[in-house]
C-alpha atoms as a PDB file:
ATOM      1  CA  UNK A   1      15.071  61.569 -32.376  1.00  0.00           C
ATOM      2  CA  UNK A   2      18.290  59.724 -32.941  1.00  0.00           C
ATOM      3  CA  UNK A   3      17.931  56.287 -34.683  1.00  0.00           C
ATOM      4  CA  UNK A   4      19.667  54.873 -31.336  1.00  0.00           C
ATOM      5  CA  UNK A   5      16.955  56.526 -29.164  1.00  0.00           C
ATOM      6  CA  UNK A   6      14.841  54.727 -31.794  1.00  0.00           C
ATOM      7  CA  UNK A   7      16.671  51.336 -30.841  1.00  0.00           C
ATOM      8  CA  UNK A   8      16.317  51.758 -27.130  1.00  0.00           C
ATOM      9  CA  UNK A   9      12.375  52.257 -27.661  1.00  0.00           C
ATOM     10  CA  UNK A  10      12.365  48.910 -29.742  1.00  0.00           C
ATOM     11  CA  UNK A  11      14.102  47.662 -26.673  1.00  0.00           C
ATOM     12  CA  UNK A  12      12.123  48.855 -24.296  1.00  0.00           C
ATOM     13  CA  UNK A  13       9.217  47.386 -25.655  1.00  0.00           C
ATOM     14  CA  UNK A  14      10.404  44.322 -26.046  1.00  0.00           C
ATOM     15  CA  UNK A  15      11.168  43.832 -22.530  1.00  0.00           C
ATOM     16  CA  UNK A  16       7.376  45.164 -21.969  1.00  0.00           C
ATOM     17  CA  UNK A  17       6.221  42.328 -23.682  1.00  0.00           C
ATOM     18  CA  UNK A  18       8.172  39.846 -21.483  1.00  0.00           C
ATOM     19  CA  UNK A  19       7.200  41.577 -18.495  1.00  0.00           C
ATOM     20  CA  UNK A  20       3.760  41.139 -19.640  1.00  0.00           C
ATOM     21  CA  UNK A  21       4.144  37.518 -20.083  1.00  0.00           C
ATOM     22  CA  UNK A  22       5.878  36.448 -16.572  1.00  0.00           C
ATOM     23  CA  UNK A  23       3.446  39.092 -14.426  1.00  0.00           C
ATOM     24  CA  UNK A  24       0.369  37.063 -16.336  1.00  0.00           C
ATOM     25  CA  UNK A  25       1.382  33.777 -15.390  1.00  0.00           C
ATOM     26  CA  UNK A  26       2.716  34.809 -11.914  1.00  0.00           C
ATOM     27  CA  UNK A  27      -0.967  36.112 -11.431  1.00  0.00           C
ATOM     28  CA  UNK A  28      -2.583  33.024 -12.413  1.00  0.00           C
ATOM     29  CA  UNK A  29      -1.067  31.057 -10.092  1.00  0.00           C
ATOM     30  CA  UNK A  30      -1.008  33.839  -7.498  1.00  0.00           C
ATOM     31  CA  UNK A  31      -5.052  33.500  -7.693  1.00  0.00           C
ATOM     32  CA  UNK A  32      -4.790  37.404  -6.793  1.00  0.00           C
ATOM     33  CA  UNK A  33      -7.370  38.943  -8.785  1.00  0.00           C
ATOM     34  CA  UNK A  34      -6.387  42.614  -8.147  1.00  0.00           C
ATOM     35  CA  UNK A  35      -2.607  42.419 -10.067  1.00  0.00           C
ATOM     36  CA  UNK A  36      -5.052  41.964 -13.124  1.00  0.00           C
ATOM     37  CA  UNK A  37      -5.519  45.817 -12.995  1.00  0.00           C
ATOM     38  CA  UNK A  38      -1.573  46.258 -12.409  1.00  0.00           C
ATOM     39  CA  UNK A  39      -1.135  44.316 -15.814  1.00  0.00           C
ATOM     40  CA  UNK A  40      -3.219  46.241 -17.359  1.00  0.00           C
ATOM     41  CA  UNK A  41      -1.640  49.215 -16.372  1.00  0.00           C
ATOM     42  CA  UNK A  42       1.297  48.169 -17.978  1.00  0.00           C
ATOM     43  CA  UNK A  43      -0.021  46.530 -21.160  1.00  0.00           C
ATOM     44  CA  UNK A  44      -1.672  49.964 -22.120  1.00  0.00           C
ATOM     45  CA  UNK A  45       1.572  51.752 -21.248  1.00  0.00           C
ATOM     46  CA  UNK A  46       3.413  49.131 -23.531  1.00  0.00           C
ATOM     47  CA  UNK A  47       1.284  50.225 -26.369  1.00  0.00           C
ATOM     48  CA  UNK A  48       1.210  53.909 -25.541  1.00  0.00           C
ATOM     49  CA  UNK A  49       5.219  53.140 -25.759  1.00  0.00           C
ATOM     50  CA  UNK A  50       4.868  51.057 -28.779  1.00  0.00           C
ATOM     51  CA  UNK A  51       2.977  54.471 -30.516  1.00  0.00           C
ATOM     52  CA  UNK A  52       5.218  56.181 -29.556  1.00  0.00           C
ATOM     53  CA  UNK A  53       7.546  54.437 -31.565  1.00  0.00           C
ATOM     54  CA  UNK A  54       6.587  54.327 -34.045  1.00  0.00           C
ATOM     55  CA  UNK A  55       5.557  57.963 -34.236  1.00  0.00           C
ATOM     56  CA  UNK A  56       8.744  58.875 -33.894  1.00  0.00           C
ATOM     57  CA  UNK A  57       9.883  56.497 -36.561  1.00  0.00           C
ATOM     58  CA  UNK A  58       7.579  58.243 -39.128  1.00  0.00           C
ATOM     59  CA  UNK A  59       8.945  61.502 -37.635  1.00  0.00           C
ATOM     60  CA  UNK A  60      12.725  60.339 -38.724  1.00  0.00           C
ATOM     61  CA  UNK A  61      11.538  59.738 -41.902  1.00  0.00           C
ATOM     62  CA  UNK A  62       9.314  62.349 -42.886  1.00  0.00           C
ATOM     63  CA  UNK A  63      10.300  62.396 -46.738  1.00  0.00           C
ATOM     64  CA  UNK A  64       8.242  58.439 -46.700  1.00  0.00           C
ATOM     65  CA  UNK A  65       5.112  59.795 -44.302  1.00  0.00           C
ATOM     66  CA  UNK A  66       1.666  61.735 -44.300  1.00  0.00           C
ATOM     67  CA  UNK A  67       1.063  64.240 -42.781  1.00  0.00           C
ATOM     68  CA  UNK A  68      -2.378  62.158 -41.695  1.00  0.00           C
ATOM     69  CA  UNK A  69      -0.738  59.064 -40.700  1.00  0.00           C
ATOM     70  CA  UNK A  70       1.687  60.877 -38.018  1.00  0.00           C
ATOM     71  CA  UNK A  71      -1.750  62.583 -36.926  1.00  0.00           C
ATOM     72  CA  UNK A  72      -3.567  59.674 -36.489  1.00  0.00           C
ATOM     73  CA  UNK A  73      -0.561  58.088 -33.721  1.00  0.00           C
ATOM     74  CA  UNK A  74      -0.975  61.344 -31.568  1.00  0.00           C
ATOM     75  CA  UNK A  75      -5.237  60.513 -32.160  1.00  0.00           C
ATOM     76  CA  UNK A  76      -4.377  56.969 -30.815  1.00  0.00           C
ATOM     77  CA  UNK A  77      -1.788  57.607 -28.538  1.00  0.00           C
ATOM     78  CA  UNK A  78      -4.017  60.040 -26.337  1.00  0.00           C
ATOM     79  CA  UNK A  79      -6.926  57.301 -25.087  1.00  0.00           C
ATOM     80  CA  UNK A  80      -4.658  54.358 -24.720  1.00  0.00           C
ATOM     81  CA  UNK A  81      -2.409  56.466 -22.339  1.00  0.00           C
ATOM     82  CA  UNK A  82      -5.378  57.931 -19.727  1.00  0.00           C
ATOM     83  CA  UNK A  83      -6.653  54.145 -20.374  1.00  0.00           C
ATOM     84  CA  UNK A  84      -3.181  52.463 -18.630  1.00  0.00           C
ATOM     85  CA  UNK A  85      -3.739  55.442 -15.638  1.00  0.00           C
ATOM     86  CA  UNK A  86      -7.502  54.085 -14.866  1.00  0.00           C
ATOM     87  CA  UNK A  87      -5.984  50.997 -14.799  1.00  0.00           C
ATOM     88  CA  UNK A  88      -3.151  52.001 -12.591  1.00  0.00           C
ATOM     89  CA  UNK A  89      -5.734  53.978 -10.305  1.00  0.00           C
ATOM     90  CA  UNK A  90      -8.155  50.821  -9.875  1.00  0.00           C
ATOM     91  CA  UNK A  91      -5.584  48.970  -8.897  1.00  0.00           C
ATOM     92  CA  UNK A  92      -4.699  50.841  -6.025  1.00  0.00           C
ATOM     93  CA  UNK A  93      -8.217  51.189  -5.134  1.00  0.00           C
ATOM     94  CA  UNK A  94      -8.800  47.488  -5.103  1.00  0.00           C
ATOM     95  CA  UNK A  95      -5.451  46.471  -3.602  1.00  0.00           C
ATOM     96  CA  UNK A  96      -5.682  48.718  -0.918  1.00  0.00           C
ATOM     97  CA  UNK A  97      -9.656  48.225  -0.215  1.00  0.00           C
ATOM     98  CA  UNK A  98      -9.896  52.403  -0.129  1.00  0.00           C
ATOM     99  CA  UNK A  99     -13.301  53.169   1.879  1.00  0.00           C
ATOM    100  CA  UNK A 100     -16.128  54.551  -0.953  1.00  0.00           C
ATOM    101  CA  UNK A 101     -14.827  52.026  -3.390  1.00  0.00           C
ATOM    102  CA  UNK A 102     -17.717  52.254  -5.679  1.00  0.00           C
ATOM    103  CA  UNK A 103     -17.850  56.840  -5.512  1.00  0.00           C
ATOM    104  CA  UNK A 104     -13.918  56.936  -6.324  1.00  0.00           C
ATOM    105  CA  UNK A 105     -14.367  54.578  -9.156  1.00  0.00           C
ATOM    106  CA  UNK A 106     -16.797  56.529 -10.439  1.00  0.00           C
ATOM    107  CA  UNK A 107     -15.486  60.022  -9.964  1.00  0.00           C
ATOM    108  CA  UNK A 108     -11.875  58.232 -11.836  1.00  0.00           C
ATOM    109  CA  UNK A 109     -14.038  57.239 -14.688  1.00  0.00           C
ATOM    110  CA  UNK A 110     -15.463  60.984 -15.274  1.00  0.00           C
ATOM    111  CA  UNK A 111     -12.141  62.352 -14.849  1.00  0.00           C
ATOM    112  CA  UNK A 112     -10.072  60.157 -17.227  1.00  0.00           C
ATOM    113  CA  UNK A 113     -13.288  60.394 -20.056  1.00  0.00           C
ATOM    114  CA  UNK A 114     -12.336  64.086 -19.413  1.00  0.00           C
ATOM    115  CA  UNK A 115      -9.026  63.907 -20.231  1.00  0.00           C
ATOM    116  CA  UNK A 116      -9.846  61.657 -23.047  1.00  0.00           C
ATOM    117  CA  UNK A 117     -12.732  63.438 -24.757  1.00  0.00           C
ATOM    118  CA  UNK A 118     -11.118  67.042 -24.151  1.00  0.00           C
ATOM    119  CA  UNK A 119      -8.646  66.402 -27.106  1.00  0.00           C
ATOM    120  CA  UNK A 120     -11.671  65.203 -29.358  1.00  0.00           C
ATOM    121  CA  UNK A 121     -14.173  68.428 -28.421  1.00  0.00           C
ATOM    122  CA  UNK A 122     -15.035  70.285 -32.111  1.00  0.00           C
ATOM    123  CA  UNK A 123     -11.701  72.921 -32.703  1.00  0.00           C
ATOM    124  CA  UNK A 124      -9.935  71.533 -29.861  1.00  0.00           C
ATOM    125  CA  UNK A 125      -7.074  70.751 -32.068  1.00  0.00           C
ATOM    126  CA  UNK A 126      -6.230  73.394 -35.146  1.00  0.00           C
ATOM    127  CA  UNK A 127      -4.278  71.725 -37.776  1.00  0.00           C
ATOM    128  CA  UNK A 128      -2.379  73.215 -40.706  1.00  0.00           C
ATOM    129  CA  UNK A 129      -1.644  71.171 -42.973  1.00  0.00           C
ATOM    130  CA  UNK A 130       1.053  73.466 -45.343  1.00  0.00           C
ATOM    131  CA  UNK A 131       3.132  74.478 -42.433  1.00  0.00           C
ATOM    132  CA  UNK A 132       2.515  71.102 -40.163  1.00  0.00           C
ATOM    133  CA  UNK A 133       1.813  72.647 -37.259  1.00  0.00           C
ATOM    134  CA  UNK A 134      -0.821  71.293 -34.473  1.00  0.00           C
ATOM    135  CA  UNK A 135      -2.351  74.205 -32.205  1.00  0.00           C
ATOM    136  CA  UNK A 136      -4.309  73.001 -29.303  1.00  0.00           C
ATOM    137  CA  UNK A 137      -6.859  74.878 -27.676  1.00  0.00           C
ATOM    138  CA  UNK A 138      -8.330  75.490 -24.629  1.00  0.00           C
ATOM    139  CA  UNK A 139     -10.316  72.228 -24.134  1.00  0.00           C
ATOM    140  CA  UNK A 140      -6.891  70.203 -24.789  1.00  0.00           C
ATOM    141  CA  UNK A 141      -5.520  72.319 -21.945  1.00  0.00           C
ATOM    142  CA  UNK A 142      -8.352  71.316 -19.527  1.00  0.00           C
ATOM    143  CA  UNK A 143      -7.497  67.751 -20.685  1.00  0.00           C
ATOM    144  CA  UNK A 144      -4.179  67.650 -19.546  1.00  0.00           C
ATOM    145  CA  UNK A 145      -5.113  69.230 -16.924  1.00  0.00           C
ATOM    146  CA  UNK A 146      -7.110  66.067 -15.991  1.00  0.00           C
ATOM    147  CA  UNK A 147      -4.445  63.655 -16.590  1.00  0.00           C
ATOM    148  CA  UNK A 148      -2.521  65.508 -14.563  1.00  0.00           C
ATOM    149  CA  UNK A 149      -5.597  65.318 -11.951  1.00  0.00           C
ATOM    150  CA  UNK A 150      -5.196  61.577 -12.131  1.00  0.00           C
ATOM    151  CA  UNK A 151      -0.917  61.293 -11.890  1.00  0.00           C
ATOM    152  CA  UNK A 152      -1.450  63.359  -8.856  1.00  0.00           C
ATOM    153  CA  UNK A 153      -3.817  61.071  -7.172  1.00  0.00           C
ATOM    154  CA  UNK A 154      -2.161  58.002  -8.194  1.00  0.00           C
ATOM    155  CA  UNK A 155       0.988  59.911  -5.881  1.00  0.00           C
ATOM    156  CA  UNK A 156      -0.746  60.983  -3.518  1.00  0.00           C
ATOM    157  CA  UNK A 157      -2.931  57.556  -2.595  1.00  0.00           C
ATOM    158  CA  UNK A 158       0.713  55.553  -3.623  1.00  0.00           C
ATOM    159  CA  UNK A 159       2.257  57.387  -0.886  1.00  0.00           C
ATOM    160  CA  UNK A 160      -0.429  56.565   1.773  1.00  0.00           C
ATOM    161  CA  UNK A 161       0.494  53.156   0.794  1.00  0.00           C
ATOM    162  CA  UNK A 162       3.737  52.913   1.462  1.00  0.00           C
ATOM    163  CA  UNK A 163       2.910  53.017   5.688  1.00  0.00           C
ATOM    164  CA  UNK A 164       1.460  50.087   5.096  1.00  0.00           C
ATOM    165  CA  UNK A 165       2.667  46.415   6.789  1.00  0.00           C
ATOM    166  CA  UNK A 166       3.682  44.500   3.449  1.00  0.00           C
ATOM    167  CA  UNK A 167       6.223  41.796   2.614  1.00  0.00           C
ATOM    168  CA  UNK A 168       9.203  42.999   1.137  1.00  0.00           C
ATOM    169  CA  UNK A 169       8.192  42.222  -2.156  1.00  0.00           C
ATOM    170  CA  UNK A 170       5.349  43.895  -1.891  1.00  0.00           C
ATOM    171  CA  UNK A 171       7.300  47.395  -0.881  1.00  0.00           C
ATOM    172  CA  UNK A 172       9.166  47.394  -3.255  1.00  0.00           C
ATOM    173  CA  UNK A 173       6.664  46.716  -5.805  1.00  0.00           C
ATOM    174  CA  UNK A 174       4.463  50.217  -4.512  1.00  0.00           C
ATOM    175  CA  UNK A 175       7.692  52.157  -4.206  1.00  0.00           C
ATOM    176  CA  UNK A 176       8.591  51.465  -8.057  1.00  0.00           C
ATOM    177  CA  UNK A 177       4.836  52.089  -8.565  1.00  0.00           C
ATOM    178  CA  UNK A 178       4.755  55.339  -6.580  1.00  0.00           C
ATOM    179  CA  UNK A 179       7.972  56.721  -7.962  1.00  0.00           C
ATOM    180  CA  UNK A 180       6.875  55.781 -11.903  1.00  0.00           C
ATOM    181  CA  UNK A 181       3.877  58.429 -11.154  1.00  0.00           C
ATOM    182  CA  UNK A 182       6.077  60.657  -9.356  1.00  0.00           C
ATOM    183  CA  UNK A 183       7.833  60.993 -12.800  1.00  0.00           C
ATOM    184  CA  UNK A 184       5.041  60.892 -14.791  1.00  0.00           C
ATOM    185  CA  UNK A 185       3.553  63.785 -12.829  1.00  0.00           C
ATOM    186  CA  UNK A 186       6.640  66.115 -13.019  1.00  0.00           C
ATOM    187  CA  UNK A 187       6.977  65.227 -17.166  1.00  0.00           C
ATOM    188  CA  UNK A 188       3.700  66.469 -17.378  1.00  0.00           C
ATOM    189  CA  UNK A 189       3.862  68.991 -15.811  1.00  0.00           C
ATOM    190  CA  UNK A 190       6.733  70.476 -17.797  1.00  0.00           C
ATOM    191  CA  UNK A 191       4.574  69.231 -20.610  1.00  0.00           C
ATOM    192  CA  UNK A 192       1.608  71.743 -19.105  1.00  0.00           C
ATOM    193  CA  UNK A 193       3.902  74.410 -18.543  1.00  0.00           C
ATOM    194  CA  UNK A 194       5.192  73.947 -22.438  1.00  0.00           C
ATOM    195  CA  UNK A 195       1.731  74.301 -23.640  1.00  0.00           C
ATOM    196  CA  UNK A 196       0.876  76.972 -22.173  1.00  0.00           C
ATOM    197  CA  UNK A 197       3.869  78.833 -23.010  1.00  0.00           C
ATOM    198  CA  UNK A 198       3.132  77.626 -26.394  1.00  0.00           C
ATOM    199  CA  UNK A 199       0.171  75.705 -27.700  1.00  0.00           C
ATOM    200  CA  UNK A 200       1.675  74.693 -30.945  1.00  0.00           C
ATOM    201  CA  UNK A 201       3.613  71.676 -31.819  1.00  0.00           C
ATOM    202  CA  UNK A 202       5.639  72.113 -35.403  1.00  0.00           C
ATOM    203  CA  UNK A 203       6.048  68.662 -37.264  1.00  0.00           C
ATOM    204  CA  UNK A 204       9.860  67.993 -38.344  1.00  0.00           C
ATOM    205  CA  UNK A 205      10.626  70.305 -35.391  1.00  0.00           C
ATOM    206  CA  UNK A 206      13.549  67.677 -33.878  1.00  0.00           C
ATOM    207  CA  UNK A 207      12.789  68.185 -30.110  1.00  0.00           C
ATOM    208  CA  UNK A 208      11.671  64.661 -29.452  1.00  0.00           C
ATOM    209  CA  UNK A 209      13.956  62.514 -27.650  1.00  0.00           C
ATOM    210  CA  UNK A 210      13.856  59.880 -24.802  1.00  0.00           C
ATOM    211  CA  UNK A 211      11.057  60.705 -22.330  1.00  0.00           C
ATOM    212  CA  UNK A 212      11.919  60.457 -18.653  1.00  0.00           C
ATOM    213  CA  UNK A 213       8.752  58.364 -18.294  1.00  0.00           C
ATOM    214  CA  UNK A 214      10.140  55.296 -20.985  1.00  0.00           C
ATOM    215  CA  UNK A 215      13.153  55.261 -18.099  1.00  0.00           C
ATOM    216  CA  UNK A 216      10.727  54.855 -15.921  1.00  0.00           C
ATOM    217  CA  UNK A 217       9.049  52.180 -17.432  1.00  0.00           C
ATOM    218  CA  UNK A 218      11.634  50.084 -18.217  1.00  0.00           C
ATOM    219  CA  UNK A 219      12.645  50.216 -14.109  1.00  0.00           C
ATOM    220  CA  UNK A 220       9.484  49.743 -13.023  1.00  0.00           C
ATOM    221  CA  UNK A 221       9.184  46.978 -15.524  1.00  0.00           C
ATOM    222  CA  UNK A 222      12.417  44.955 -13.802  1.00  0.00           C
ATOM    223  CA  UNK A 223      10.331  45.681 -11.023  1.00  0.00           C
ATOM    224  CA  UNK A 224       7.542  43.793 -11.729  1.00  0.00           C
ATOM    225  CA  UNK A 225       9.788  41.135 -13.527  1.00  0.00           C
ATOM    226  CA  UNK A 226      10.834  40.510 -10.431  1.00  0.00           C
ATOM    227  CA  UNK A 227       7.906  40.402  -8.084  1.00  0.00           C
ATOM    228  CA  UNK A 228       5.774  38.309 -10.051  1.00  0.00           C
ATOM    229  CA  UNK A 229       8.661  35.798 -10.887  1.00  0.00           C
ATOM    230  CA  UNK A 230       8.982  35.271  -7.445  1.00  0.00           C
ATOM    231  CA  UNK A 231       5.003  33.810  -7.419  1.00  0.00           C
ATOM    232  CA  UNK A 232       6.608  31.286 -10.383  1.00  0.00           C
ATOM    233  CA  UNK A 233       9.840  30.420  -8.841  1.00  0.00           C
ATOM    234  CA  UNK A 234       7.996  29.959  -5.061  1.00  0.00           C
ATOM    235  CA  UNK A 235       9.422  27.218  -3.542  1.00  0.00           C
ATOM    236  CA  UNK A 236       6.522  24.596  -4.417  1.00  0.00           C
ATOM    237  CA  UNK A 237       7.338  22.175  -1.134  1.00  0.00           C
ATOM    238  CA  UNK A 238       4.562  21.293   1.283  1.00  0.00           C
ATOM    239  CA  UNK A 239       5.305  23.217   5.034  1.00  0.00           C
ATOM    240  CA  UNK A 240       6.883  21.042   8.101  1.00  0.00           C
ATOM    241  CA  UNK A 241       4.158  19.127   9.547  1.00  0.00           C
ATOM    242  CA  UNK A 242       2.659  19.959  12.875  1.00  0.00           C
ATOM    243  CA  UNK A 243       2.896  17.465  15.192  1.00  0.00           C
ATOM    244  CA  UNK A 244       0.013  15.222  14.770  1.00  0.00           C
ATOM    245  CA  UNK A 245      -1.307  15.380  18.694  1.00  0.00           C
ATOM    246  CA  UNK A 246      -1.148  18.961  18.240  1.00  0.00           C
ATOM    247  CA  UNK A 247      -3.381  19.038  15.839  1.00  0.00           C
ATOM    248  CA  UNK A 248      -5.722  16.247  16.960  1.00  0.00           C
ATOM    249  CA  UNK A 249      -5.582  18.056  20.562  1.00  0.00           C
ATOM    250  CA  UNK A 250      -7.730  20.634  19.194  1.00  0.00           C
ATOM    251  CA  UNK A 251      -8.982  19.570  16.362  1.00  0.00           C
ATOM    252  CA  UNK A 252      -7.279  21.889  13.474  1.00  0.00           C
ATOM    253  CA  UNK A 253      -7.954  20.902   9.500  1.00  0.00           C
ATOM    254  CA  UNK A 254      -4.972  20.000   7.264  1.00  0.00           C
ATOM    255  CA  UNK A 255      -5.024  24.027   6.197  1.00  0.00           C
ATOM    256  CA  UNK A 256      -4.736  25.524   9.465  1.00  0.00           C
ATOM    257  CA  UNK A 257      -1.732  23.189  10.564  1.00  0.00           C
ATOM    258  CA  UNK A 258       0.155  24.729   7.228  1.00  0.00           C
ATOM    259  CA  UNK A 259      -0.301  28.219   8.590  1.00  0.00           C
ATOM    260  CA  UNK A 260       0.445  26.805  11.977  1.00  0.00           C
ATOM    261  CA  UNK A 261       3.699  25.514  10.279  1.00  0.00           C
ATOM    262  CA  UNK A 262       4.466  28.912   8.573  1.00  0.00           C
ATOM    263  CA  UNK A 263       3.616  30.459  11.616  1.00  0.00           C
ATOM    264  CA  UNK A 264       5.924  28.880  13.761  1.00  0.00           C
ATOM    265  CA  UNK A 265       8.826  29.992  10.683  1.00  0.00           C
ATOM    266  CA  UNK A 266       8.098  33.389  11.373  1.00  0.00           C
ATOM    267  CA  UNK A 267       6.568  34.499   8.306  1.00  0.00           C
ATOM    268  CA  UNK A 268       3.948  37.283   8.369  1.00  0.00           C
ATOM    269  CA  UNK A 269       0.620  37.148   7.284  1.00  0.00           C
ATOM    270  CA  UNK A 270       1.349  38.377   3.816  1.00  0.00           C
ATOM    271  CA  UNK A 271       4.405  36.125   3.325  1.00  0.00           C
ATOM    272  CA  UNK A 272       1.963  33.144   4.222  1.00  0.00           C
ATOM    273  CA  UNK A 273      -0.627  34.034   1.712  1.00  0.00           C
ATOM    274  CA  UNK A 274       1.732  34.493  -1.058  1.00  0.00           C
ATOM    275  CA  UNK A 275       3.495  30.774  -0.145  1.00  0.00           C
ATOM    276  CA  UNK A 276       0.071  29.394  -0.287  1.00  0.00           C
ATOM    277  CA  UNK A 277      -1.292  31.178  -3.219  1.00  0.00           C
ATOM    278  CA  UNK A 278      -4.508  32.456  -1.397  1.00  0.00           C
ATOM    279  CA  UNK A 279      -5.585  35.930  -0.407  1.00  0.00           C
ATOM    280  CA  UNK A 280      -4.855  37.702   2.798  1.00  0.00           C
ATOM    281  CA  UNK A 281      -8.140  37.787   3.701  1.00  0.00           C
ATOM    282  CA  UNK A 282      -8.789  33.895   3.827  1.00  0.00           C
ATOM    283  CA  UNK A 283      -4.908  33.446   5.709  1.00  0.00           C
ATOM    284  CA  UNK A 284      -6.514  35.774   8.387  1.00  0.00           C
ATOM    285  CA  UNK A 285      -9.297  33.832   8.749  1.00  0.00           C
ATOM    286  CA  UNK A 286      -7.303  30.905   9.196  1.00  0.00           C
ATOM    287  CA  UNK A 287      -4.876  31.989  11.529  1.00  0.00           C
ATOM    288  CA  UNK A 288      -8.307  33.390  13.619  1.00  0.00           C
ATOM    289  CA  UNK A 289      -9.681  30.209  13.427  1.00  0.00           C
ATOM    290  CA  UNK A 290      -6.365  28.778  15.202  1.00  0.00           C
ATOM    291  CA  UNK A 291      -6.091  31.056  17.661  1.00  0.00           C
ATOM    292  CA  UNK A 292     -10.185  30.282  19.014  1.00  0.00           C
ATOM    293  CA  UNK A 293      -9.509  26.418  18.755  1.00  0.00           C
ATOM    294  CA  UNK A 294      -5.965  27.058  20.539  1.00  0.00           C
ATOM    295  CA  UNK A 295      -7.035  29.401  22.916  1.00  0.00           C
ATOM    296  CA  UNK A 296      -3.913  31.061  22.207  1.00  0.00           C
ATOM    297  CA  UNK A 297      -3.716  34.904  22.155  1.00  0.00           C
ATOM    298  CA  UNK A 298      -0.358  35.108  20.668  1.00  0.00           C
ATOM    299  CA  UNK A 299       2.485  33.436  17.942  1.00  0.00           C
ATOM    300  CA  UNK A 300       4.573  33.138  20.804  1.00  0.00           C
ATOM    301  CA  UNK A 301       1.625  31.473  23.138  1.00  0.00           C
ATOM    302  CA  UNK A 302       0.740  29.292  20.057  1.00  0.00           C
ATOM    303  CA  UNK A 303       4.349  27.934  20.018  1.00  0.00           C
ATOM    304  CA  UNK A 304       4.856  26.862  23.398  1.00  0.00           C
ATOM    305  CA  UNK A 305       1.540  25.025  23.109  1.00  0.00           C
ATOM    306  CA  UNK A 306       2.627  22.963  20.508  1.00  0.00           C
ATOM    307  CA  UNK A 307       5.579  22.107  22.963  1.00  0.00           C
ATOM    308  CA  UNK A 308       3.521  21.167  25.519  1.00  0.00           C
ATOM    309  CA  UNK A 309       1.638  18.907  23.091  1.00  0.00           C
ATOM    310  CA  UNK A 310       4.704  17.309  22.190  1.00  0.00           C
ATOM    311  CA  UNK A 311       5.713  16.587  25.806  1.00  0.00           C
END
């Protein structure tokens, strides 16, 4: 790896780190619980990035390094990155309220400990120390093999998503999501197909260079730059005001005339709960609520009632 390569990893992570920041405080005020597992998603892949830098820093200059301490970044490097895919894969569970919650958490958990713990079995890794090579053995195979398992899933479940009535925010957002493990995926399994081919991996060797994955990253990481600086930069004003015999007519609480108000602008359900900050679950309710004091069945009946009111 090429000192500039070296650069553009600094970069990236930098950037991570801002990303980080804004999609934190857009979540707070978003009150959305779930992005918390998107976040950390993307923390952990910051610091598998931020390894990885540093990795191939010590690789650059060999003459300065041990042997042990460029050892111990592929020792680290391995957990944090299945960590940032459990994240990535509870998110879409929770976002997407996926029936068997509790089962598919569970089976996730086994299979990412798998792809964890198969690197640390007894003689999965051979090392020799004169000739700095790494051989991995058959348990490190069943490990990626496992990660893999997970990549696939996240595509797989991403995809399902994407049929899915969202704002357009929100499709974008799962696109960039869906096509970051779409990458991921087909990296690894090149990186499979390498390891089979050959299980070795020679220290000093030169072969390392940008990985299509930090690409994606950095994308996906605009991405989320700008969907949760939309939840900061939100225009803050209060919604038109229903008419107030509309409201008294039938009786609707200071919330419901808001959605009314949003309603009557045309914005979905979704778009609504992100201009109030509240889930979509609770903007459902209230726009349910409306319709049985209303007696309306529709937006559009709901609309002409509140001209009638005003006549």
């Amino acid at each position: 790896m090429s000192h500039g390569a070296i650069l553009l990893y600094a970069a990236a992570v930098i950037l991570g780190f801002v990303t980080i920041s804004i999609s934190v405080l857009g979540t707070i005020r978003s009150h959305i619980g779930t992005y918390w597992f998107l976040i950390g998603f993307y923390a952990f892949f910051t610091l598998d990035i931020t390894v990885e830098l540093i990795r191939d820093y010590l690789l650059l200059n060999q003459a300065y390094s041990s042997f042990q301490t460029i050892y111990a970044t592929f020792a680290v490097g391995i957990p944090i990155d299945s960590i940032a895919l459990l994240a990535a894969i509870l998110y879409l569970h929770h976002s997407l309220e996926v029936k068997h919650l509790g089962s598919r958490n569970w089976a996730v958990l086994l299979v990412s400990a798998w792809a964890i713990g198969g690197y640390f079995v007894p003689g999965a890794v051979s090392v020799d120390v004169t000739k700095l090579i790494f051989r991995f053995n058959l348990s490190v195979l069943l490990a990626q093999m496992a990660y893999l398992l997970m990549l696939l899933y996240i595509v797989v479940v991403g995809f399902a998503s994407l049929r899915r009535d969202r704002t357009r925010r929100e499709q974008v957002l799962y696109s960039a999501f869906v096509l970051f493990g779409l990458i991921g995926f087909a990296e690894t399994m090149f990186s499979v197909a390498a390891l089979l081919k050959d299980p070795t991996f020679i220290i000093g060797r030169g072969d390392f260079s940008l990985s299509a994955s930090a690409v994606a990253y950095v994308l996906f990481g605009l991405v989320m730059i700008y969907f949760f600086g939309a939840f900061l930069l939100n225009d803050a004003r209060p919604a038109p005001e229903v008419a107030d015999t509309f409201a008294a007519r039938f009786g609707l609480s200071p919330r419901e005339q808001e959605v009314v108000a949003l309603l009557n602008r045309g914005m979905s359900n979704r778009e609504i709960a992100e201009k109030l900050f509240v889930s979509l679950a609770t903007i459902k309710t209230h726009v349910h609520n409306v319709y049985e004091k209303t007696g309306a069945a529709s937006r559009f009946e709901l609309f002409h009632l509140q001209g009638d009111s005003s006549g």
